[in-house]
N, C-alpha and C. Protein backbone atom coordinates (compact mmCIF):
# COMPACT_ATOMS: atom_id res chain seq x y z
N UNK A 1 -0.51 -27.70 -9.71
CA UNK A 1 -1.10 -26.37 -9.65
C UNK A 1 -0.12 -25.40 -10.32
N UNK A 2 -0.58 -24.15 -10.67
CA UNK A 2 0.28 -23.34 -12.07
C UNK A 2 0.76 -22.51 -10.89
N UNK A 3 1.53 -21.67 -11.09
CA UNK A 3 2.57 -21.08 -10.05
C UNK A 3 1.80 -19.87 -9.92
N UNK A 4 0.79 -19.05 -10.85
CA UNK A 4 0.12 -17.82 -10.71
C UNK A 4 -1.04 -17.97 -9.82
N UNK A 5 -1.98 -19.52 -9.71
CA UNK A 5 -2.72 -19.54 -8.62
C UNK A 5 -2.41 -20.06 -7.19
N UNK A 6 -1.08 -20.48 -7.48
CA UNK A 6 -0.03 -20.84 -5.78
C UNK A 6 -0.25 -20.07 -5.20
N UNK A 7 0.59 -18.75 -6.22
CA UNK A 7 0.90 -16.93 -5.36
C UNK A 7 -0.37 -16.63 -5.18
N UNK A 8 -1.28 -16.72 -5.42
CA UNK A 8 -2.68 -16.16 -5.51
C UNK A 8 -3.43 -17.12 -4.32
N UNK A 9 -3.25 -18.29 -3.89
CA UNK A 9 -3.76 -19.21 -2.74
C UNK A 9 -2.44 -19.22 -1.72
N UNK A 10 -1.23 -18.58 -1.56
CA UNK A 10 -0.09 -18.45 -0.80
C UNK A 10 -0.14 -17.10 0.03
N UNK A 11 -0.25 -16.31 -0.69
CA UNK A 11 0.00 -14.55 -0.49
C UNK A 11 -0.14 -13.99 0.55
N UNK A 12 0.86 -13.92 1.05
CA UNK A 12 0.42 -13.43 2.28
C UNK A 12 1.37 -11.66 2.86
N UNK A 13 1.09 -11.28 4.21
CA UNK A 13 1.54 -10.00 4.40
C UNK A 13 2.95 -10.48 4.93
N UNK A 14 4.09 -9.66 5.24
CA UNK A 14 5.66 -9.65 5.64
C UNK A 14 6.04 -8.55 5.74
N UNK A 15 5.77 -8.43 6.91
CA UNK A 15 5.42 -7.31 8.27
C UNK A 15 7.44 -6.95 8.54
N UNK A 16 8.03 -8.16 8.62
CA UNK A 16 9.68 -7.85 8.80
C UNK A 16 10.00 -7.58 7.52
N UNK A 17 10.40 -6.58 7.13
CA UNK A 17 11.58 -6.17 6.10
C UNK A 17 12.67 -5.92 6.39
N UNK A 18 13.57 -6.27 5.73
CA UNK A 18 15.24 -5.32 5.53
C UNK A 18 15.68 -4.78 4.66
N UNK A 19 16.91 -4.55 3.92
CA UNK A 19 17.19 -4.33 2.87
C UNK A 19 17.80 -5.84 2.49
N UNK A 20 18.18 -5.67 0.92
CA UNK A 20 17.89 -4.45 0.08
C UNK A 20 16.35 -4.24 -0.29
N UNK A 21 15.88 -3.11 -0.64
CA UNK A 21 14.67 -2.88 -1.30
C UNK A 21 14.57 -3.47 -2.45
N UNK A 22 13.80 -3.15 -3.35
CA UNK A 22 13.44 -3.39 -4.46
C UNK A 22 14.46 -2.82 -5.76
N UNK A 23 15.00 -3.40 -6.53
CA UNK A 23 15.66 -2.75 -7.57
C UNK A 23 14.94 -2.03 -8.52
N UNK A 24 15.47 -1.13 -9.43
CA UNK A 24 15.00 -0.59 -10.51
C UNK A 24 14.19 -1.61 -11.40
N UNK A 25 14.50 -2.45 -12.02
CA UNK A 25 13.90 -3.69 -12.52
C UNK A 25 12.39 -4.37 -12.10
N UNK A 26 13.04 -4.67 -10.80
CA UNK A 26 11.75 -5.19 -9.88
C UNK A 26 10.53 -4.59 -9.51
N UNK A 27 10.94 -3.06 -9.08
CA UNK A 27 9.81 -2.10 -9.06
C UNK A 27 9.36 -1.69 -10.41
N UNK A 28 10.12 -1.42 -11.96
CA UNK A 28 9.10 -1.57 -13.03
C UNK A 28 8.33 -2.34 -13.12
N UNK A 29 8.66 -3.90 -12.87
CA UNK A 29 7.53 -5.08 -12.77
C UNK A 29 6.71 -4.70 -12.04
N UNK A 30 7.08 -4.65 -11.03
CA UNK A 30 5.50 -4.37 -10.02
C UNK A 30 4.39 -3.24 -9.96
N UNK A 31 4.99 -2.30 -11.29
CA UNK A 31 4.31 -1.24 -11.82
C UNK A 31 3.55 -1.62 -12.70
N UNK A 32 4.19 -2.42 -13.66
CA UNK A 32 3.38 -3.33 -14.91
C UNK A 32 2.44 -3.99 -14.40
N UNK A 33 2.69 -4.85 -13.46
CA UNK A 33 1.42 -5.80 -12.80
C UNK A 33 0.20 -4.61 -12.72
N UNK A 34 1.10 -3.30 -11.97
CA UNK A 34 -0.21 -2.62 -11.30
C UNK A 34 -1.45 -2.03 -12.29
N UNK A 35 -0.61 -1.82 -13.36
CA UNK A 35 -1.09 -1.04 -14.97
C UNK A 35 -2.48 -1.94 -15.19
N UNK A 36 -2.29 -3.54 -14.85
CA UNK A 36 -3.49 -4.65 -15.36
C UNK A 36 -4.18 -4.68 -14.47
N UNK A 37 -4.59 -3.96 -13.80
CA UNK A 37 -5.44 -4.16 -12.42
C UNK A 37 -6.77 -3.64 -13.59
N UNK A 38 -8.22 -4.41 -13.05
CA UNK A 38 -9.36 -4.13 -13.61
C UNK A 38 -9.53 -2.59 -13.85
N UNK A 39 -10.29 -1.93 -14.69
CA UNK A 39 -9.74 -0.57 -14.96
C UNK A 39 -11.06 0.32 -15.70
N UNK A 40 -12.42 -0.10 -15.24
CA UNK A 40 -13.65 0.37 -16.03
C UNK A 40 -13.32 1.78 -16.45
N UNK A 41 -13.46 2.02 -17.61
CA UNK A 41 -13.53 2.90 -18.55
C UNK A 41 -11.84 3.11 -18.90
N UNK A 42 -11.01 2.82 -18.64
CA UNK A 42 -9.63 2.96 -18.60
C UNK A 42 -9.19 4.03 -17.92
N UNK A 43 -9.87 4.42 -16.64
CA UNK A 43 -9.56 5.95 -16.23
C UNK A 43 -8.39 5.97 -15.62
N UNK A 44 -7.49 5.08 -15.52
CA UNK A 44 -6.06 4.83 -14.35
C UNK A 44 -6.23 5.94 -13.33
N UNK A 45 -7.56 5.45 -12.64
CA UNK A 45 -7.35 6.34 -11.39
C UNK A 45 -6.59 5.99 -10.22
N UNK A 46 -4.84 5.49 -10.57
CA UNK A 46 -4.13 5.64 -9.35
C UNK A 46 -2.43 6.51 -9.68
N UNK A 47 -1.96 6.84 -8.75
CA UNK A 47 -0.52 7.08 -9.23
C UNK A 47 0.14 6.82 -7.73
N UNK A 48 1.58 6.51 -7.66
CA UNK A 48 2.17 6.23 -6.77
C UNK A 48 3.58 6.68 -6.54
N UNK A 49 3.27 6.51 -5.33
CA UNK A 49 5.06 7.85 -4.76
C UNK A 49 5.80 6.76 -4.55
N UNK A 50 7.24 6.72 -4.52
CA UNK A 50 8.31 5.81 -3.87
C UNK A 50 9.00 6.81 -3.36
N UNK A 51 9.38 5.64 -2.27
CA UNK A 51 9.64 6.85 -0.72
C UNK A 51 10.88 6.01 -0.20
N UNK A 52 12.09 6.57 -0.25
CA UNK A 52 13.28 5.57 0.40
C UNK A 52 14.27 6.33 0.39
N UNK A 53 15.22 5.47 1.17
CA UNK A 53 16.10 6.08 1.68
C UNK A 53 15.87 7.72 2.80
N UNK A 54 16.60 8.70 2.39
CA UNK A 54 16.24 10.39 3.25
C UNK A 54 14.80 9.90 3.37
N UNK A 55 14.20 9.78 2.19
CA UNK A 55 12.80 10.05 2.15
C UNK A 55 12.05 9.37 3.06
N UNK A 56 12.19 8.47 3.41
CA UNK A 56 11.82 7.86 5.08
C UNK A 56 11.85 8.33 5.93
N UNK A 57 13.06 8.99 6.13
CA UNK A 57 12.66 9.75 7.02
C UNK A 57 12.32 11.12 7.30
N UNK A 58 11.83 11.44 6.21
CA UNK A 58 11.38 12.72 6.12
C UNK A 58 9.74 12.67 5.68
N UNK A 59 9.27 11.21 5.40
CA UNK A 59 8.02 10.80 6.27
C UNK A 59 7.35 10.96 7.27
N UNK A 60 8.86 10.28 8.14
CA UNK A 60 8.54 10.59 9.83
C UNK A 60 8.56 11.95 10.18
N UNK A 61 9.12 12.61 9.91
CA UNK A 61 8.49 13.82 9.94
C UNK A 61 7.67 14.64 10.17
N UNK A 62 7.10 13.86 8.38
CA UNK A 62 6.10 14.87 8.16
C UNK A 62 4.63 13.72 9.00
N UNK A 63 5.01 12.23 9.65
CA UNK A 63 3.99 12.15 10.57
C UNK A 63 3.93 12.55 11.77
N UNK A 64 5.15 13.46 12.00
CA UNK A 64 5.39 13.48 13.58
C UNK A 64 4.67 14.94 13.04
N UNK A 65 4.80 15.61 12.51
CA UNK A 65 4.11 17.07 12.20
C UNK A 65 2.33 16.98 12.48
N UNK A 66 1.97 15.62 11.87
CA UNK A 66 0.76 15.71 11.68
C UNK A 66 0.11 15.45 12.96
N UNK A 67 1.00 14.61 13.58
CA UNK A 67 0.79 14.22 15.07
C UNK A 67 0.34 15.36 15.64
N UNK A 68 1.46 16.51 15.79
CA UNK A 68 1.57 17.62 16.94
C UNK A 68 0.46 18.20 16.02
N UNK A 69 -0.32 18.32 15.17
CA UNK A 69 -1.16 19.03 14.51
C UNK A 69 -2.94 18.42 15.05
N UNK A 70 -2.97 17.18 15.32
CA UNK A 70 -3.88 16.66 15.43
C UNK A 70 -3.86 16.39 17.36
N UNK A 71 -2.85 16.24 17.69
CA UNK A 71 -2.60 16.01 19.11
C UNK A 71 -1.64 16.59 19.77
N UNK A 72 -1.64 18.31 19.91
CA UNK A 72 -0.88 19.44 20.36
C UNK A 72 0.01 18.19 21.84
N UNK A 73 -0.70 17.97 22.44
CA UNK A 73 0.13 17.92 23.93
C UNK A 73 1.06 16.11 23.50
N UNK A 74 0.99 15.98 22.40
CA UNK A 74 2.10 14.39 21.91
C UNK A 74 3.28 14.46 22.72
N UNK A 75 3.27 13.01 23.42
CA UNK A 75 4.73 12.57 24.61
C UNK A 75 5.47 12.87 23.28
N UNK A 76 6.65 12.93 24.07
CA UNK A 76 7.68 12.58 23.38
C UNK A 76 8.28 10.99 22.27
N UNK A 77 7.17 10.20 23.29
CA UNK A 77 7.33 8.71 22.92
C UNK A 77 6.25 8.64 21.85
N UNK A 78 5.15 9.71 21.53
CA UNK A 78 4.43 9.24 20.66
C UNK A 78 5.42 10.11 19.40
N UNK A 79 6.03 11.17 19.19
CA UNK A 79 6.55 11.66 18.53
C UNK A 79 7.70 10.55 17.91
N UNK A 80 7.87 10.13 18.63
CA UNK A 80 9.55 9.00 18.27
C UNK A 80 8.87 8.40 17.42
N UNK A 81 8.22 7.71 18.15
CA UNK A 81 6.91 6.29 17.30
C UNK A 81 6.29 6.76 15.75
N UNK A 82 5.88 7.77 15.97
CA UNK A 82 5.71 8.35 14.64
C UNK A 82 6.92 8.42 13.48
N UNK A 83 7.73 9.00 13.56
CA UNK A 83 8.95 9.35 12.89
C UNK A 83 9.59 7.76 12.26
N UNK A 84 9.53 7.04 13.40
CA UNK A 84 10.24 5.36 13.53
C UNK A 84 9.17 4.86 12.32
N UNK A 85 7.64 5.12 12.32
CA UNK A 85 7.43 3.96 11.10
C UNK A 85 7.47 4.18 9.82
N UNK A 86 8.04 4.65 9.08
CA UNK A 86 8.73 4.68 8.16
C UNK A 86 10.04 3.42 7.95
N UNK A 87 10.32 3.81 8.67
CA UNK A 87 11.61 2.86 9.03
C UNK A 87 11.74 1.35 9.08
N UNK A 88 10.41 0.85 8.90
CA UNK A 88 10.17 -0.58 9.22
C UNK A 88 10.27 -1.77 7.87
N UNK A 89 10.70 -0.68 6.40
CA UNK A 89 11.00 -1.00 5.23
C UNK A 89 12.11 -0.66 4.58
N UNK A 90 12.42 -0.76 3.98
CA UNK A 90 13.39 -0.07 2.62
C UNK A 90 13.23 0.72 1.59
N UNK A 91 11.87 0.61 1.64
CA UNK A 91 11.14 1.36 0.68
C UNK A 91 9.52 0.99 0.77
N UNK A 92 9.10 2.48 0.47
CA UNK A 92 7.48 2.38 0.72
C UNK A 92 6.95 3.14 -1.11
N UNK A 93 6.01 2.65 -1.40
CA UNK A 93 4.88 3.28 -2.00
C UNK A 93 4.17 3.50 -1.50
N UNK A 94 3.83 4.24 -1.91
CA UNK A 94 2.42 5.17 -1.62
C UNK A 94 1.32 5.31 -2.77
N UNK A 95 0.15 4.56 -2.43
CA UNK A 95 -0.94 4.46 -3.45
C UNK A 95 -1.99 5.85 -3.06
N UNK A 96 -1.73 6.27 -4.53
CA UNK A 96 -3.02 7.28 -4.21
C UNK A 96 -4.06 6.73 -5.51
N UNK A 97 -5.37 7.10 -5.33
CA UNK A 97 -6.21 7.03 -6.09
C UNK A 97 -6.53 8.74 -6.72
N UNK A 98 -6.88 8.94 -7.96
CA UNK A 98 -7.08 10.13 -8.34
C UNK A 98 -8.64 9.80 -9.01
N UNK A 99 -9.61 10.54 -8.16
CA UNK A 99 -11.39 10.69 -8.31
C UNK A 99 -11.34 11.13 -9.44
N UNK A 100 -12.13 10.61 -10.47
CA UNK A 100 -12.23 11.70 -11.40
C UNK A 100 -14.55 11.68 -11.64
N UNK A 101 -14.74 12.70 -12.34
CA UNK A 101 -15.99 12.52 -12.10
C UNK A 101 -16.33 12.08 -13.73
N UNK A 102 -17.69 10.59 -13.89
CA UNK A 102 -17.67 10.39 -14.85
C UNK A 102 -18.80 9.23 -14.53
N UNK A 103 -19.47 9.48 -16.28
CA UNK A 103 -21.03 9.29 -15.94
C UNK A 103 -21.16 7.82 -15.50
N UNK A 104 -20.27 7.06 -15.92
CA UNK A 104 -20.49 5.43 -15.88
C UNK A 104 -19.53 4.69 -14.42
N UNK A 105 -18.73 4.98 -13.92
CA UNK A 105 -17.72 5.15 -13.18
C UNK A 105 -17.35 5.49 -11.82
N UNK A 106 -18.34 5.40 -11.23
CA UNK A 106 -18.51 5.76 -10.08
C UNK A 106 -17.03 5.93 -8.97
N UNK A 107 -17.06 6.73 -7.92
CA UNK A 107 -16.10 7.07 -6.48
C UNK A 107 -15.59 5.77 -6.56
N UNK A 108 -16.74 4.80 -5.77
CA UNK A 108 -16.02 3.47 -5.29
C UNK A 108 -15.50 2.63 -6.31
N UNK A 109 -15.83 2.42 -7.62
CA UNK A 109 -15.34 1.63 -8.11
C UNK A 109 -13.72 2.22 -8.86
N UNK A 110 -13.40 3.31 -8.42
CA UNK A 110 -12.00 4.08 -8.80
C UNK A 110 -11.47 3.87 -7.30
N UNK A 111 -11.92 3.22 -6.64
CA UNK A 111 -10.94 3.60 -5.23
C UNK A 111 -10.91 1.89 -5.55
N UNK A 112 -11.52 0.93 -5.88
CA UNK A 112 -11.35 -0.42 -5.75
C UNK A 112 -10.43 -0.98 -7.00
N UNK A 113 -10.59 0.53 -7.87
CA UNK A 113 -9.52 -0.15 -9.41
C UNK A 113 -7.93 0.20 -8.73
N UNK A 114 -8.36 1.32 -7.38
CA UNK A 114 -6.56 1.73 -6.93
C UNK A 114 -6.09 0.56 -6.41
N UNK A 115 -7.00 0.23 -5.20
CA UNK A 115 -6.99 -1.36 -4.61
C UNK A 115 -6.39 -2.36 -5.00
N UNK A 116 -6.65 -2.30 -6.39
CA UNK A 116 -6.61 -3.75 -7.31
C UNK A 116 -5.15 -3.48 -7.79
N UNK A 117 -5.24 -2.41 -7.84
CA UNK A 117 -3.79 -2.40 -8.50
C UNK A 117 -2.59 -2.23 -7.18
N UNK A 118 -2.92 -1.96 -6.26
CA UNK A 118 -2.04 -1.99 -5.03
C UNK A 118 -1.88 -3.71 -4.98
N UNK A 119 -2.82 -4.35 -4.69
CA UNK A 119 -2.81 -5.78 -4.73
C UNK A 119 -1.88 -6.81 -5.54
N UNK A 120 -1.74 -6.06 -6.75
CA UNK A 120 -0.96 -6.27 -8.07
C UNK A 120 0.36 -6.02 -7.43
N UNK A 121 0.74 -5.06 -6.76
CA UNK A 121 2.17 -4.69 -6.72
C UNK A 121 2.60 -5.75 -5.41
N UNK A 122 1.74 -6.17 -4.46
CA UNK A 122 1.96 -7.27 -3.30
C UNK A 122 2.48 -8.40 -3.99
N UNK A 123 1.08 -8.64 -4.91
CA UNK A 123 1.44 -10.05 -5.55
C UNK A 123 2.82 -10.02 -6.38
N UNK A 124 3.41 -9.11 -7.26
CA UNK A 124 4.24 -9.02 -7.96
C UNK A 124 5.41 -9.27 -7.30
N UNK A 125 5.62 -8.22 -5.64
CA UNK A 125 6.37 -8.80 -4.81
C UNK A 125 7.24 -9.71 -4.53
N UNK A 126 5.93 -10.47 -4.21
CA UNK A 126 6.21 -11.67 -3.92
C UNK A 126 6.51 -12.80 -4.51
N UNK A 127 5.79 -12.47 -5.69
CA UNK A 127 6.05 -13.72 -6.67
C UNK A 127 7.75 -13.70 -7.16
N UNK A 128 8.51 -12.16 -7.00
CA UNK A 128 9.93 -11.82 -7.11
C UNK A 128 10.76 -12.26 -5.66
N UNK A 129 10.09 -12.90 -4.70
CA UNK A 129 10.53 -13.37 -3.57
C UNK A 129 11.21 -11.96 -3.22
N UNK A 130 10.31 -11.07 -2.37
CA UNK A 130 10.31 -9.81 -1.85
C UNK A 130 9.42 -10.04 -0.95
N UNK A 131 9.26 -9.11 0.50
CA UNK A 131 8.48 -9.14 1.30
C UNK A 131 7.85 -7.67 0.97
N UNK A 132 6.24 -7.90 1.49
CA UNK A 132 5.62 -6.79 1.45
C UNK A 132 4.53 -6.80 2.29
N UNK A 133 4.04 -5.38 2.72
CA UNK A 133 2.81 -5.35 3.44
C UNK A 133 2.05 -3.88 3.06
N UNK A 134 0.99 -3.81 3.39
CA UNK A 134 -0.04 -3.05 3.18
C UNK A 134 -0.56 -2.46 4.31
N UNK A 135 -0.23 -1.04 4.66
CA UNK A 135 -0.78 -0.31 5.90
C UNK A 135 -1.31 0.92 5.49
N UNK A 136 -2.11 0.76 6.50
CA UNK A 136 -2.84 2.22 6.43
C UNK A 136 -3.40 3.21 7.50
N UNK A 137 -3.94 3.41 8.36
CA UNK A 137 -3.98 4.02 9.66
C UNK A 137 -4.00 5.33 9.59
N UNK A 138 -3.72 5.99 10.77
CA UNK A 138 -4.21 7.68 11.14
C UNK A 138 -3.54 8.06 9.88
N UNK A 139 -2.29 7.90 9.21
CA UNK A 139 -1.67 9.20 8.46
C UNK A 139 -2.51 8.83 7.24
N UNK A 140 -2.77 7.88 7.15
CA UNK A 140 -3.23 7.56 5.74
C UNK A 140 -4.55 8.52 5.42
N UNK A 141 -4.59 8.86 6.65
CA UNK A 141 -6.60 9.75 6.53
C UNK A 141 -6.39 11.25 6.82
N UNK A 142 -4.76 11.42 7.20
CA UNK A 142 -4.64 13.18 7.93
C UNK A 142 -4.31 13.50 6.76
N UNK A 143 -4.99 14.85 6.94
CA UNK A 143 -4.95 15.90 5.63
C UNK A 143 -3.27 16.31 5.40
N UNK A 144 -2.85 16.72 6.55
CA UNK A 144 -1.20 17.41 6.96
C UNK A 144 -0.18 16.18 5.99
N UNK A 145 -0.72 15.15 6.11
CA UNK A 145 0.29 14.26 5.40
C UNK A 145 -0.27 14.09 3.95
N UNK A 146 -1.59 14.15 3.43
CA UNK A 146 -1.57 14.25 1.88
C UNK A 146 -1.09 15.56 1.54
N UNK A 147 -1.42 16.38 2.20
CA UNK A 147 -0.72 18.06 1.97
C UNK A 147 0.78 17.38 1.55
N UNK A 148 1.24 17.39 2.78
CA UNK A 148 2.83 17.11 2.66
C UNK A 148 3.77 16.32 0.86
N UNK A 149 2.37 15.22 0.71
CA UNK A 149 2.76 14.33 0.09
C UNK A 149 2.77 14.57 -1.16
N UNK A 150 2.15 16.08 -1.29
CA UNK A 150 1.40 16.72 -2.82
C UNK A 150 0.26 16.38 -3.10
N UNK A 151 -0.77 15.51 -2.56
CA UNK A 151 -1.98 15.12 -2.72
C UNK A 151 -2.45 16.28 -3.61
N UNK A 152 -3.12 16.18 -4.98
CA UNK A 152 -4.21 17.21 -5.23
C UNK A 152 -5.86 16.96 -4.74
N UNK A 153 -6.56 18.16 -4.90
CA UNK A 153 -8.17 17.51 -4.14
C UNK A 153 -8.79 16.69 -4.60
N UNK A 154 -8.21 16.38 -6.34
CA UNK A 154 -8.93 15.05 -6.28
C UNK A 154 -8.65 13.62 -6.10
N UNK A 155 -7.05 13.68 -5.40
CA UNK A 155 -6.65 12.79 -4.83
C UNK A 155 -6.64 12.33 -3.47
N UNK A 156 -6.62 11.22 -3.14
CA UNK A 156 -7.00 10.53 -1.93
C UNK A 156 -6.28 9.71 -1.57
N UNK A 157 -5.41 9.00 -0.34
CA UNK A 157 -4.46 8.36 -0.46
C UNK A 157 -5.22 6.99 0.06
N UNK A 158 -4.58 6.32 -0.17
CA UNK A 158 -5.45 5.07 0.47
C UNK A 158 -4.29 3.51 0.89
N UNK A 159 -3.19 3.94 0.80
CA UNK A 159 -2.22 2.69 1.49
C UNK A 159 -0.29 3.29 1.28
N UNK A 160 -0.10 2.46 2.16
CA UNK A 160 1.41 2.38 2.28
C UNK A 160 1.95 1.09 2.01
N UNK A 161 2.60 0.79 0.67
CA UNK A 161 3.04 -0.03 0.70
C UNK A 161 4.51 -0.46 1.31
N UNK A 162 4.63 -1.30 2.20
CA UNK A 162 6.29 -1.46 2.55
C UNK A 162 6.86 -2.32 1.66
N UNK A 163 7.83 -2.67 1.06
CA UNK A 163 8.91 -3.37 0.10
C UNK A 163 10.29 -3.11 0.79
N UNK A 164 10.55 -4.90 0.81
CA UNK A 164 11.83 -5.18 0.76
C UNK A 164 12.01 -6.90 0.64
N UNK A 165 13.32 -6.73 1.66
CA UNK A 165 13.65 -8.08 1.68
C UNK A 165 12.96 -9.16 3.23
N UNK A 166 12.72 -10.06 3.03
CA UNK A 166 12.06 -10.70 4.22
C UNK A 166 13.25 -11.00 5.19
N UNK A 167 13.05 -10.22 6.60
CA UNK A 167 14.01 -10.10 7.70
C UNK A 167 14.05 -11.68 7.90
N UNK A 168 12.94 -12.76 7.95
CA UNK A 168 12.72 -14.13 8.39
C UNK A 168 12.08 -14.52 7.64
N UNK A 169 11.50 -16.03 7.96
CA UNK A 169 10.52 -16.39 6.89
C UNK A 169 9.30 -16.20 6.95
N UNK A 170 8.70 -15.90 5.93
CA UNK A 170 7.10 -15.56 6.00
C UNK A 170 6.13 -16.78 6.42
N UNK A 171 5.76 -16.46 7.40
CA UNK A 171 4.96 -17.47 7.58
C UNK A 171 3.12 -17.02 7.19
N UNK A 172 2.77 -18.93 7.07
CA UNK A 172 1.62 -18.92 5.85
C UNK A 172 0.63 -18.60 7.08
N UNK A 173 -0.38 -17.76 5.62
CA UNK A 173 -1.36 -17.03 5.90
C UNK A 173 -2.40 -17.96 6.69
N UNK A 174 -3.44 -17.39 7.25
CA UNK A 174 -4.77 -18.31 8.10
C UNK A 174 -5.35 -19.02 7.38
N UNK A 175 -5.61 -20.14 7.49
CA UNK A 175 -6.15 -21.44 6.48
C UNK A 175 -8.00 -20.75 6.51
N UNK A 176 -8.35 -20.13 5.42
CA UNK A 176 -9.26 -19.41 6.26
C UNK A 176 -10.10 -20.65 4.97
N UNK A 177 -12.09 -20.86 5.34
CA UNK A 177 -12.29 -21.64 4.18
C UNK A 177 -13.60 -20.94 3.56
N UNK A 178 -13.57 -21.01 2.79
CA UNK A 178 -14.58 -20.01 1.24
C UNK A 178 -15.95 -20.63 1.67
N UNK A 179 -16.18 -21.69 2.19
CA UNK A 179 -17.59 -22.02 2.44
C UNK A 179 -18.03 -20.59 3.69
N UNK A 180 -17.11 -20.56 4.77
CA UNK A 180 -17.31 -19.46 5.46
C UNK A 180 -18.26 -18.36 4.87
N UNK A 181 -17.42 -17.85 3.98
CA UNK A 181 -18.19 -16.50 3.42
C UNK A 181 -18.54 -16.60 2.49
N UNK A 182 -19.05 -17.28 1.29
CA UNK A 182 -20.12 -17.86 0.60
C UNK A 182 -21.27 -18.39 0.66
N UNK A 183 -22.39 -17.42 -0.06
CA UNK A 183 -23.83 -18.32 -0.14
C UNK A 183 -23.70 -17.96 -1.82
N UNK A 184 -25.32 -18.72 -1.71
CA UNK A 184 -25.80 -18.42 -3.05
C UNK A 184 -27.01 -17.71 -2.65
N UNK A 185 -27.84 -16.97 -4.22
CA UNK A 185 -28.92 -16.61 -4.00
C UNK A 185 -29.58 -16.66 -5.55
N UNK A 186 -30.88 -17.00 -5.60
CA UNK A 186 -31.80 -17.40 -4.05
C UNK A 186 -31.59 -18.37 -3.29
N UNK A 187 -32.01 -17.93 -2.43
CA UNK A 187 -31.82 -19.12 -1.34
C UNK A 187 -32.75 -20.35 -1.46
């Protein structure tokens, strides 16, 4: 089997990171991968933040802000918790998709070309023997944190990538099998 459909039947998420992050080098690659992601009409509707070092924690922050914005009476323990995930990488991207309006091209298929190209930067990852994962959750949808992040209105954020080094070993993904979720049609 060729080593591009291994990573592609291997791939999995790596939830433990440490340092080091990603080098200068490594993260151009995983930019290049992202550039070939399917791309109807060539609109590159994505761009992406790298977020490390201070900037982590000035994430937490700006999620602990969004917290007390969305949930005035936040424990103290939800405030910590907030601030702390940042921290669970070495470095994060941040995928945004940028909408643009256009006759052939539709919303969803610019939020699935961002997708594709987030996917690109996992696989690239990994194939550099890097750990990575893909989150997304409350901040990913609060306004206070695309504000924060510079979001413009026709941008939309849609993942956090974590990058680094694998704290342990990655263990393999769910043997899941394609007959599962495959038919044909007609039936």
């Amino acid at each position: 089997m060729n080593q591009a459909l291994q990573l592609l039947l291997e791939r999995t998420s790596c939830p433990r990171l440490q340092q080091p992050a990603p080098d200068a080098a490594q993260l151009e690659l995983m930019f290049r991968a992202a550039m070939r992601a399917p791309d109807h009409a060539q609109l590159r509707p994505w761009r992406f933040l790298v977020i490390e070092g201070q900037g982590l924690q000035a994430l937490g922050d700006l999620y602990a802000t969004a917290l007390l914005h969305s949930t005035p009476d936040a424990s103290a323990e939800q405030l910590k918790r907030a601030r702390s995930m940042p921290l669970r990488a070495p470095m994060i991207v941040v995928l945004i998709t940028r909408l643009q309006s256009h006759p052939k091209v539709p919303e969803y298929e610019q939020l699935i070309a961002a997708g594709c190209a987030g996917h690109s930067i996992l696989l690239a990852a990994q194939a550099m023997g890097l750990g990575a994962f893909w989150r997304s959750g409350e901040f990913c949808e609060h306004d206070r944190v695309a504000a924060g992040l510079g979001l413009q209105a026709d941008e939309r954020l849609i993942g956090f990538i974590y990058l680094g080094t694998p704290a342990q070993p990655v263990k393999a993904g769910a043997g899941l099998e394609p007959a599962d979720f495959v038919s044909r049609w007609p039936v």
